[in-house]
C-alpha atoms as a PDB file:
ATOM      1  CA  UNK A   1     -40.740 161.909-213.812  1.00  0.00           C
ATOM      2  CA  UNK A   2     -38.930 159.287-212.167  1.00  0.00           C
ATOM      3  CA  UNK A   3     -41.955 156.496-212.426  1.00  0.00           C
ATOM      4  CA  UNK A   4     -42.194 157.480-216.241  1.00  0.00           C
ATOM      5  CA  UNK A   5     -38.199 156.859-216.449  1.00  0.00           C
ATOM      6  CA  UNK A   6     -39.209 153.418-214.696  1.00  0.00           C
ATOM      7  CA  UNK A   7     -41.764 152.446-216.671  1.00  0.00           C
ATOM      8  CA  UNK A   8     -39.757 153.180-220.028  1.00  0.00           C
ATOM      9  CA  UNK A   9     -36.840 150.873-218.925  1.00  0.00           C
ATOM     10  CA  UNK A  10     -39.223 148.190-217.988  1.00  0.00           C
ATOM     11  CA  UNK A  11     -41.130 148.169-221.242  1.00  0.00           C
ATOM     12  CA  UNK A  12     -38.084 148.012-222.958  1.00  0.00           C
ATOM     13  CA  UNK A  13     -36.389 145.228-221.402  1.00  0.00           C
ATOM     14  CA  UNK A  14     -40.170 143.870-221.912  1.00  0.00           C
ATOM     15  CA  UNK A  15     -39.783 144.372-225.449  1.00  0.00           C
ATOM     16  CA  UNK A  16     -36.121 143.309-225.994  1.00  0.00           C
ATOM     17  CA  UNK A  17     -37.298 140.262-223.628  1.00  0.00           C
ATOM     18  CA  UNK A  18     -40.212 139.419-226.182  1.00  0.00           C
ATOM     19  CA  UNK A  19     -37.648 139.478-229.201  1.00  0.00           C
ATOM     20  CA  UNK A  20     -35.293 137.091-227.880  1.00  0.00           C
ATOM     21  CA  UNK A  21     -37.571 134.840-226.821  1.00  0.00           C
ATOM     22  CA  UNK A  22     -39.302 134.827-230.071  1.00  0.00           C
ATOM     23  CA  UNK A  23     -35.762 134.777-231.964  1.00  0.00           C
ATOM     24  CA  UNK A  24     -34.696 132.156-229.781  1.00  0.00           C
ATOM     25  CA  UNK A  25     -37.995 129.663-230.966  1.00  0.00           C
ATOM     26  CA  UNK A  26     -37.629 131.046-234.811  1.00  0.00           C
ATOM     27  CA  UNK A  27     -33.820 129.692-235.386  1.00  0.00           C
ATOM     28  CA  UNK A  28     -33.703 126.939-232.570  1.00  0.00           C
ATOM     29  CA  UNK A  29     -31.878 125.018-234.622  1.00  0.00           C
ATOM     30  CA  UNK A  30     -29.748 127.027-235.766  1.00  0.00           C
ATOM     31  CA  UNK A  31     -28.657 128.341-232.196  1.00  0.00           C
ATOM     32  CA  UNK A  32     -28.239 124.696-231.036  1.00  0.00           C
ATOM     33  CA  UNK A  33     -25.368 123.823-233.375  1.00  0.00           C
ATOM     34  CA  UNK A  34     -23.486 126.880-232.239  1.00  0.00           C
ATOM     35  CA  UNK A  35     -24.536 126.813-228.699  1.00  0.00           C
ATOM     36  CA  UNK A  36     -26.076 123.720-226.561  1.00  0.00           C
ATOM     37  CA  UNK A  37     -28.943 122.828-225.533  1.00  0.00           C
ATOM     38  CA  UNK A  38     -28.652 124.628-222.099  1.00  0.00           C
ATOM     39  CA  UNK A  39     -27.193 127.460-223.904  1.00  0.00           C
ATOM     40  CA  UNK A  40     -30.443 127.530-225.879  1.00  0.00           C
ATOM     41  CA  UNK A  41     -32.773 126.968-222.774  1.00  0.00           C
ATOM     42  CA  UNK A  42     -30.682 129.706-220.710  1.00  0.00           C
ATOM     43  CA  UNK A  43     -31.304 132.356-223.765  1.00  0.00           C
ATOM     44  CA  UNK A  44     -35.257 131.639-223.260  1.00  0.00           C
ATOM     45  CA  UNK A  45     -35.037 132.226-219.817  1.00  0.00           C
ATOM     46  CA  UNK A  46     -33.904 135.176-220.241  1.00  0.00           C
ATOM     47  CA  UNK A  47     -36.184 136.598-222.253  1.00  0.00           C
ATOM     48  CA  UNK A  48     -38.927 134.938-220.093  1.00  0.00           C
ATOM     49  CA  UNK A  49     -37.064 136.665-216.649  1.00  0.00           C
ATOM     50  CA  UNK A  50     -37.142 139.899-219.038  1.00  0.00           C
ATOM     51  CA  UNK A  51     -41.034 140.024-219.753  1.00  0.00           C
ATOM     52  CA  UNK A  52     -41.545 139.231-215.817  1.00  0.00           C
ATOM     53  CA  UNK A  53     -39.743 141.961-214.593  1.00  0.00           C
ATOM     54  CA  UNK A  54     -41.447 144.190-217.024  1.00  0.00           C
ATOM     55  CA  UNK A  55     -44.817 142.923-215.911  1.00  0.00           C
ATOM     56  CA  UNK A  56     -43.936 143.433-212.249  1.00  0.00           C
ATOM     57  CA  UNK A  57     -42.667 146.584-212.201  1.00  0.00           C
ATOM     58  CA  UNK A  58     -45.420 148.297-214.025  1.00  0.00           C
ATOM     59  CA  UNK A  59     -47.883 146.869-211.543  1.00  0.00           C
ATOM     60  CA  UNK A  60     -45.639 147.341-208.957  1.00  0.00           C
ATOM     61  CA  UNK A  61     -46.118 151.674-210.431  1.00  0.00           C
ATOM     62  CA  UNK A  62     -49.317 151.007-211.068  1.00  0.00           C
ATOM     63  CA  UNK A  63     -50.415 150.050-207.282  1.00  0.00           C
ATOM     64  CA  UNK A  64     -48.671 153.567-206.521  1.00  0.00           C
ATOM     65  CA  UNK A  65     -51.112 156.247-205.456  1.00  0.00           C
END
């Protein structure tokens, strides 16, 4: 139960990772007049660092016997 609970977080922040990155490319300019252009960089990464994590962890479960 507890790998299952895992798994569900990390495909979620995958998932909420995946929308900001691609909400981040589909109003870029939009984001960059309110924000700069580290501000719109930094939201990327996140979503990038999001995705990662996801990744890892479920092979990190995955490797589990």
């Amino acid at each position: 139960m507890n790998e299952v609970f895992h798994i569900a977080l990390a495909v979620s922040g995958g998932i909420s990772g995946s929308y900001l990155i691609s909400k981040t490319l589909t109003h870029y300019d939009s984001l960059e007049k309110l924000v700069s252009n580290d501000g719109v960089v930094a939201m990327g990464l996140g979503g990038l660092v999001s995705v990662w994590l996801c990744i890892r962890t479920i092979g990190e479960l995955a490797g589990k016997p």
